[in-house]
C-alpha atoms as a PDB file:
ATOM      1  CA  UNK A   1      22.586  57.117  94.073  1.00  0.00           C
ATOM      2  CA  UNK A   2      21.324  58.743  91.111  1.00  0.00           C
ATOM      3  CA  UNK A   3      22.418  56.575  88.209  1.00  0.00           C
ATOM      4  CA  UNK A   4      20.146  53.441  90.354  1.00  0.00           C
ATOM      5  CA  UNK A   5      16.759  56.110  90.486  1.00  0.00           C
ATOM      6  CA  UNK A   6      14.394  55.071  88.109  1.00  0.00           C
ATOM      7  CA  UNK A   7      12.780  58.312  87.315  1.00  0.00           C
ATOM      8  CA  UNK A   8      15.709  59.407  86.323  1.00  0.00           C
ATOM      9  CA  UNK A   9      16.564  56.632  83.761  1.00  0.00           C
ATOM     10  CA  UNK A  10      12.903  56.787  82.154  1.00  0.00           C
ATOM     11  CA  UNK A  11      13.507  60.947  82.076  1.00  0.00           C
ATOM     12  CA  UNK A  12      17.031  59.781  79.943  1.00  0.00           C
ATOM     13  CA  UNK A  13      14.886  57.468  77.780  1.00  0.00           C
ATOM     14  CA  UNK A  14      12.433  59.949  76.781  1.00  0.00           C
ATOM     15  CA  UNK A  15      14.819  62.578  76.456  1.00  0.00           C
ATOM     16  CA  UNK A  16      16.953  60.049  74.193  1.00  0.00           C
ATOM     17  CA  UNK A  17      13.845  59.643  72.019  1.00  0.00           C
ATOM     18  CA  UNK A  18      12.804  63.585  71.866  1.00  0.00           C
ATOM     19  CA  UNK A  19      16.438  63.973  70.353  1.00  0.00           C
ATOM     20  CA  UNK A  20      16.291  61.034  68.289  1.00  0.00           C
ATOM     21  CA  UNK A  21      13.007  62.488  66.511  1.00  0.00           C
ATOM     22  CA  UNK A  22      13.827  66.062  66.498  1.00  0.00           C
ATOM     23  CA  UNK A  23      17.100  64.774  64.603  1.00  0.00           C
ATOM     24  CA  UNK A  24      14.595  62.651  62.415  1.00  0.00           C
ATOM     25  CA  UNK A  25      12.499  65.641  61.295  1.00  0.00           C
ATOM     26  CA  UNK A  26      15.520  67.906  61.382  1.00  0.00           C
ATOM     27  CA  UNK A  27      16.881  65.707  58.261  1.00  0.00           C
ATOM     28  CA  UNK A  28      13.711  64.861  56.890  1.00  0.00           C
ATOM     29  CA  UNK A  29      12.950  68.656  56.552  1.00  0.00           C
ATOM     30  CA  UNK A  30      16.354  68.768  54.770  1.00  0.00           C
ATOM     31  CA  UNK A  31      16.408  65.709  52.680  1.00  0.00           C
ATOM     32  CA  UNK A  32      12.236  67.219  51.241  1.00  0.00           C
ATOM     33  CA  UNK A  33      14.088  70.877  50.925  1.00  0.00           C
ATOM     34  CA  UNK A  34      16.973  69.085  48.504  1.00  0.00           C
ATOM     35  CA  UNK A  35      14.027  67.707  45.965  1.00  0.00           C
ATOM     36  CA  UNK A  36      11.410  70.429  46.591  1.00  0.00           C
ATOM     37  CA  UNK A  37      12.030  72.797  43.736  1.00  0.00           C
ATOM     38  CA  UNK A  38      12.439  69.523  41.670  1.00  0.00           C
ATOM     39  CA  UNK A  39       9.678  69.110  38.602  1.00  0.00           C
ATOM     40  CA  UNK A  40       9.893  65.597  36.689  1.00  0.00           C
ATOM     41  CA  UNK A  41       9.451  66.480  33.182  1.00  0.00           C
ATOM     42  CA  UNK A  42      10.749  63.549  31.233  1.00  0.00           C
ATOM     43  CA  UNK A  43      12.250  60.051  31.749  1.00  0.00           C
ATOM     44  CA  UNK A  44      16.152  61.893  31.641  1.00  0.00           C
ATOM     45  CA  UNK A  45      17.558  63.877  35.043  1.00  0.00           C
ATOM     46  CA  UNK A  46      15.856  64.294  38.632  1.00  0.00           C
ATOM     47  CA  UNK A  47      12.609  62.923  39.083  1.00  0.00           C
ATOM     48  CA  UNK A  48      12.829  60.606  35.894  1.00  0.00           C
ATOM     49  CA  UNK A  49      12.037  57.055  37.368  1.00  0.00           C
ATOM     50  CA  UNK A  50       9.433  58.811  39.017  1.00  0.00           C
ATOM     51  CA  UNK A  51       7.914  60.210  35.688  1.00  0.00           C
ATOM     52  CA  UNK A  52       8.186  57.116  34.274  1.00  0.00           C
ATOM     53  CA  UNK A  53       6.164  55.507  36.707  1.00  0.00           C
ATOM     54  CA  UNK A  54       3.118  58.032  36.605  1.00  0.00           C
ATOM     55  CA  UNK A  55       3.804  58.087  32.425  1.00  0.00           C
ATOM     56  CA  UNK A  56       2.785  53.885  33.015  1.00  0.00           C
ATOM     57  CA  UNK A  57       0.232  54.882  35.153  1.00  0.00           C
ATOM     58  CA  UNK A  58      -1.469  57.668  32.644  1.00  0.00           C
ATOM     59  CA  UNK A  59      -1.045  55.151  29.773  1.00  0.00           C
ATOM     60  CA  UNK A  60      -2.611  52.304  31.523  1.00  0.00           C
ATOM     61  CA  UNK A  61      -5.469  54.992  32.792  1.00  0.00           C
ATOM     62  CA  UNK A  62      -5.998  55.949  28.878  1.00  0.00           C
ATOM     63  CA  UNK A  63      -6.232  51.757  27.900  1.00  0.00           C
ATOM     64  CA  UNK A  64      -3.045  51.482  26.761  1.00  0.00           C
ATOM     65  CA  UNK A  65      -0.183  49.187  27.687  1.00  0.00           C
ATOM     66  CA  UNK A  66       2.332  50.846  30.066  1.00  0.00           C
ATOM     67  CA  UNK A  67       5.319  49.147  28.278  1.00  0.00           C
ATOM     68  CA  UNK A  68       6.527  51.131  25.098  1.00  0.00           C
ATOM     69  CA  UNK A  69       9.324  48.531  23.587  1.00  0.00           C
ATOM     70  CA  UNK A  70      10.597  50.835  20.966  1.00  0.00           C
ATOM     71  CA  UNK A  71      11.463  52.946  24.149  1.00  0.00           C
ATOM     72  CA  UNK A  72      12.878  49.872  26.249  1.00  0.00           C
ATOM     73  CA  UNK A  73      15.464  49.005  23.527  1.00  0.00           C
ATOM     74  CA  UNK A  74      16.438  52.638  23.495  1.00  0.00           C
ATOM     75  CA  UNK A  75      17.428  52.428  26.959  1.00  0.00           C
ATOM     76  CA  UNK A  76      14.528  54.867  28.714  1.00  0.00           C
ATOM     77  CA  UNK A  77      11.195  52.460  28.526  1.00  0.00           C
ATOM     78  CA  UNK A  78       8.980  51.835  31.822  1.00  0.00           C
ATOM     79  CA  UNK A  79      10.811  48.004  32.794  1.00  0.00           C
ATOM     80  CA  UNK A  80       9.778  48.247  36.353  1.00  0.00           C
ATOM     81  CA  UNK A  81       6.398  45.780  37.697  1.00  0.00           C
ATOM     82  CA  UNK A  82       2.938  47.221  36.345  1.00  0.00           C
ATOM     83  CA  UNK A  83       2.067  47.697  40.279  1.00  0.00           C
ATOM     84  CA  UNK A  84       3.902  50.562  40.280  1.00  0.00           C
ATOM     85  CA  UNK A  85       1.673  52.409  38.278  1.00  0.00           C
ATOM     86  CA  UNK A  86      -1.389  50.584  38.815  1.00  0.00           C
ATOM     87  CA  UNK A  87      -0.655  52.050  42.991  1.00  0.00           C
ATOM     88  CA  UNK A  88      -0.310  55.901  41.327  1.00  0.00           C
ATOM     89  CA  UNK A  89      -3.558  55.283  39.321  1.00  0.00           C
ATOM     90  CA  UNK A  90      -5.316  57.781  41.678  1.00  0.00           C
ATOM     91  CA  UNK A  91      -2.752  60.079  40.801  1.00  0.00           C
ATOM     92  CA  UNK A  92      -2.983  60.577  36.809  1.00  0.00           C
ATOM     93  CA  UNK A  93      -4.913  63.292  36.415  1.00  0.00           C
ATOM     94  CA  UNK A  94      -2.552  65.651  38.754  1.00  0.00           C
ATOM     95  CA  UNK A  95      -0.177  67.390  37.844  1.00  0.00           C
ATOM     96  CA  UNK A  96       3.029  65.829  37.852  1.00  0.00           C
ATOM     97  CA  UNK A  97       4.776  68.313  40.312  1.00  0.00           C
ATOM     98  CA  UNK A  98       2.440  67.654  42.697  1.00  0.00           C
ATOM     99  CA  UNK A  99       2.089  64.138  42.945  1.00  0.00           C
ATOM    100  CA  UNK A 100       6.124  64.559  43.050  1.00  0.00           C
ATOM    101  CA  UNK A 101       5.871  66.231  45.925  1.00  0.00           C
ATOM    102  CA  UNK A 102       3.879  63.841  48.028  1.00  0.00           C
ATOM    103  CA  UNK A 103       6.033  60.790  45.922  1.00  0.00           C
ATOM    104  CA  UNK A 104       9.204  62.585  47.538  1.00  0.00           C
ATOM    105  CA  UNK A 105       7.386  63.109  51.319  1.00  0.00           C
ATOM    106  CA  UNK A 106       6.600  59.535  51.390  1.00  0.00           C
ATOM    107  CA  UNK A 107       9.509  58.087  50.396  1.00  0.00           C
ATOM    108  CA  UNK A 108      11.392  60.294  52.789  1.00  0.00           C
ATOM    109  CA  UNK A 109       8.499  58.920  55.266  1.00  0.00           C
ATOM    110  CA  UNK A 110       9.321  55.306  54.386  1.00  0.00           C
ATOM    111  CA  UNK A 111      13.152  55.885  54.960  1.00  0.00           C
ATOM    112  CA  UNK A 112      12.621  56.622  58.923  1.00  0.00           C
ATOM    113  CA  UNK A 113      10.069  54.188  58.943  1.00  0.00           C
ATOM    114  CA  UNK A 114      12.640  51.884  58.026  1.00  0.00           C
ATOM    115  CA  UNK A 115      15.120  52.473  60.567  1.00  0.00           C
ATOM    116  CA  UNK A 116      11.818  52.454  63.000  1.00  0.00           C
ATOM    117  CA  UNK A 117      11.301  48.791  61.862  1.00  0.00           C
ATOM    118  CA  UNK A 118      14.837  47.944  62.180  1.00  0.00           C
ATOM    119  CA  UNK A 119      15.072  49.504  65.829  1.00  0.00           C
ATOM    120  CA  UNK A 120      12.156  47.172  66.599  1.00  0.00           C
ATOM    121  CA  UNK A 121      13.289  44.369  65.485  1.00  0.00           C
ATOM    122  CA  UNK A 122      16.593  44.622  67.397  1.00  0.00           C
ATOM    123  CA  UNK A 123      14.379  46.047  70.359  1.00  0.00           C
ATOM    124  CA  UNK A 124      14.324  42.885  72.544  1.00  0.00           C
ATOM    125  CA  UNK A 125      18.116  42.532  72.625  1.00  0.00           C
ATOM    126  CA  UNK A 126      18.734  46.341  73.088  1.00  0.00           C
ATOM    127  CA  UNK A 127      18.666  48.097  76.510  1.00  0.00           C
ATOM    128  CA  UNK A 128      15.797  50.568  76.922  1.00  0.00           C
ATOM    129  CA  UNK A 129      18.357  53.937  76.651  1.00  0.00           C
ATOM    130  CA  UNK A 130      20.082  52.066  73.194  1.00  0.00           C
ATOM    131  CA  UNK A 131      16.723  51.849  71.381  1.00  0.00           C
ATOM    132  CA  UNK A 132      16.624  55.462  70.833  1.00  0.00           C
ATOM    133  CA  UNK A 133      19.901  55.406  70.162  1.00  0.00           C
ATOM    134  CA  UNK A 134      20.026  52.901  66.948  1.00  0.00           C
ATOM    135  CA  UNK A 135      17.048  54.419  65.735  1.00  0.00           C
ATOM    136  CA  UNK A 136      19.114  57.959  65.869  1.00  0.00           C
ATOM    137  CA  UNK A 137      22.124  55.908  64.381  1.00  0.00           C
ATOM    138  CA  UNK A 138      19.917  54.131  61.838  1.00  0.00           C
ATOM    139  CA  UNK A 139      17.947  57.414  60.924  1.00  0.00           C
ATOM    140  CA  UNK A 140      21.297  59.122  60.367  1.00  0.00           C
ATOM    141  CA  UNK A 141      23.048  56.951  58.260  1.00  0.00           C
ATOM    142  CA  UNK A 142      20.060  55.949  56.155  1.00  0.00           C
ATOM    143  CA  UNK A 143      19.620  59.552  55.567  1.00  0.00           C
ATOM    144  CA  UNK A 144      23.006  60.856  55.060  1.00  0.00           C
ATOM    145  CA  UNK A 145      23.549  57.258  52.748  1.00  0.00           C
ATOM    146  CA  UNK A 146      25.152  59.312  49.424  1.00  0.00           C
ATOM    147  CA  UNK A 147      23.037  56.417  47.218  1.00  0.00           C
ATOM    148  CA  UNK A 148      20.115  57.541  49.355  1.00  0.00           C
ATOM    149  CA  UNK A 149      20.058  61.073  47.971  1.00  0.00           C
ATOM    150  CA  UNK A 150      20.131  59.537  44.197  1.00  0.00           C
ATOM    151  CA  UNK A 151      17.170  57.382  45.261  1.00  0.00           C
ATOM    152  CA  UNK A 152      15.051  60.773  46.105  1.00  0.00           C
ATOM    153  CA  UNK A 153      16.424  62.371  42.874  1.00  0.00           C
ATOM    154  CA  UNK A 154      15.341  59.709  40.690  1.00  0.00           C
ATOM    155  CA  UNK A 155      12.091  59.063  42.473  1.00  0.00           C
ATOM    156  CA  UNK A 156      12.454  55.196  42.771  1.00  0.00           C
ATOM    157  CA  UNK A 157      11.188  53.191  44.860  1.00  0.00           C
ATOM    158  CA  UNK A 158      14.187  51.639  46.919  1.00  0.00           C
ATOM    159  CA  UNK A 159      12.939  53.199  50.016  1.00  0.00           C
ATOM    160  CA  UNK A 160       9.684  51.440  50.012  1.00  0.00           C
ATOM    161  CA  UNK A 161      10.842  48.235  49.580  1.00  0.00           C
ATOM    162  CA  UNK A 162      13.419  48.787  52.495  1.00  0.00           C
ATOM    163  CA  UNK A 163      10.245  49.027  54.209  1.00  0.00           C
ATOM    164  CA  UNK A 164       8.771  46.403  52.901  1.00  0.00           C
ATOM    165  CA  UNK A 165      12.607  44.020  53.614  1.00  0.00           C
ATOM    166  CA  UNK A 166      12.423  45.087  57.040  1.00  0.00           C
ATOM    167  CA  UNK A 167       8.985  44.642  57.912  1.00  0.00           C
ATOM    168  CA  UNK A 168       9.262  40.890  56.333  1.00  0.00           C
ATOM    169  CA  UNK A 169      12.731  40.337  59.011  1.00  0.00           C
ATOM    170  CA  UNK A 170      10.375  41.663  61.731  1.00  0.00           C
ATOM    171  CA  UNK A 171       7.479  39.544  60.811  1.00  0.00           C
ATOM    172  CA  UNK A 172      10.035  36.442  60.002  1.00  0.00           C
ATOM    173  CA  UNK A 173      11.481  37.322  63.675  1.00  0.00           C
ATOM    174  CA  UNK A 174       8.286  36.864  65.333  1.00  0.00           C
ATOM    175  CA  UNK A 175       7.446  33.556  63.389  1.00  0.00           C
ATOM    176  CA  UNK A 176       5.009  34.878  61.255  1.00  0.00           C
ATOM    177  CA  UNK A 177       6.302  33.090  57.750  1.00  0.00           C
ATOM    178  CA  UNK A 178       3.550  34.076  55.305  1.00  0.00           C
ATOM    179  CA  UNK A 179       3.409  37.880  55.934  1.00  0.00           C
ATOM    180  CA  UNK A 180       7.387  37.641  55.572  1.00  0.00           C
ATOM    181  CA  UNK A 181       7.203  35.814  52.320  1.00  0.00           C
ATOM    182  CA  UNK A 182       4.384  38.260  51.332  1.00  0.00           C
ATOM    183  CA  UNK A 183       6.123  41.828  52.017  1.00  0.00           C
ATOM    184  CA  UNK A 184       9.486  40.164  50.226  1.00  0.00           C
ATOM    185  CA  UNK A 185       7.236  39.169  47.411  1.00  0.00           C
ATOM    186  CA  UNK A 186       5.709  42.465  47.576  1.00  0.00           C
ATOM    187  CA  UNK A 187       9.703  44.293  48.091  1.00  0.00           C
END
């Protein structure tokens, strides 16, 4: 009976999981191809959050405050935490496109690493053939999400702090109450 053979279950498995990443860099590929040509030039269209967020980080690299409040009242003004820019510090004296680039790679990172962290937190209850599965589902929809696609094209940060939400269920999940409380603080 082949459907009791376990060789043959562990060969679905893996073959479950080579889809389920294939699929994952399939739409990574496509979701980085969307925002490649992009070039954040101002605070206004694609990329602006993003320039806004190495702008804070150039000011604060230069001694000044990151905040410009005749800017916030007009609507356009950094408002975001001064972490933000303190973490692209490293980055201020490369040019924009560039650091773009990598901004719009990692985010795209973070969003299957947060189906990954979801798929591992539902892991114990899940059967060893649905684990690749959800991850496929989760990658999928996360990806395909329409308010996804404005996240990448504004460069904000939503998908790291998806990260950071569903590491601190994973860690709350496994008991571990101050690392949860510290990745939502840091979310």
């Amino acid at each position: 009976n082949l459907t009791n053979d376990p060789r043959l279950k562990e060969a679905v498995r893996w073959l479950l999981w080579v889809f389920a990443f294939i699929g994952t860099a399939y739409l990574a590929y496509r979701r980085y191809e969307l925002f490649k040509g992009v070039a954040p030039t101002s605070p206004f269209g694609e990329g602006g959050d993003f320039w806004g967020f190495l702008h804070a980080a150039r000011r604060i690299a230069t001694d000044h405050s990151p905040y410009i409040f005749t800017q916030v009242q007009n609507g356009y003004g950094y408002v975001y935490s001064p972490l933000i820019a303190l973490l692209l510090l490293p980055f201020c004296h490369v040019a924009t496109v560039h650091v773009w680039h990598l901004w719009t790679a990692l985010s795209i990172v973070a969003l299957a690493l947060f189906a990954g962290t979801v798929t591992r937190t539902e892991a114990p209850s899940l059967g060893t053939w649905q684990r690749p599965l959800l991850f496929g589902f989760a990658v999928l929809t996360t990806f395909q999400f329409l308010p996804t696609t404005g996240d990448l094209s504004n460069g904000q940060t939503d998908a790291f702090v998806l990260v950071l939400l569903a590491a601190a269920v994973l860690a709350s999940v496994r008991g571990w109450a101050a690392g949860s409380g510290t990745l939502i603080g840091l979310g």
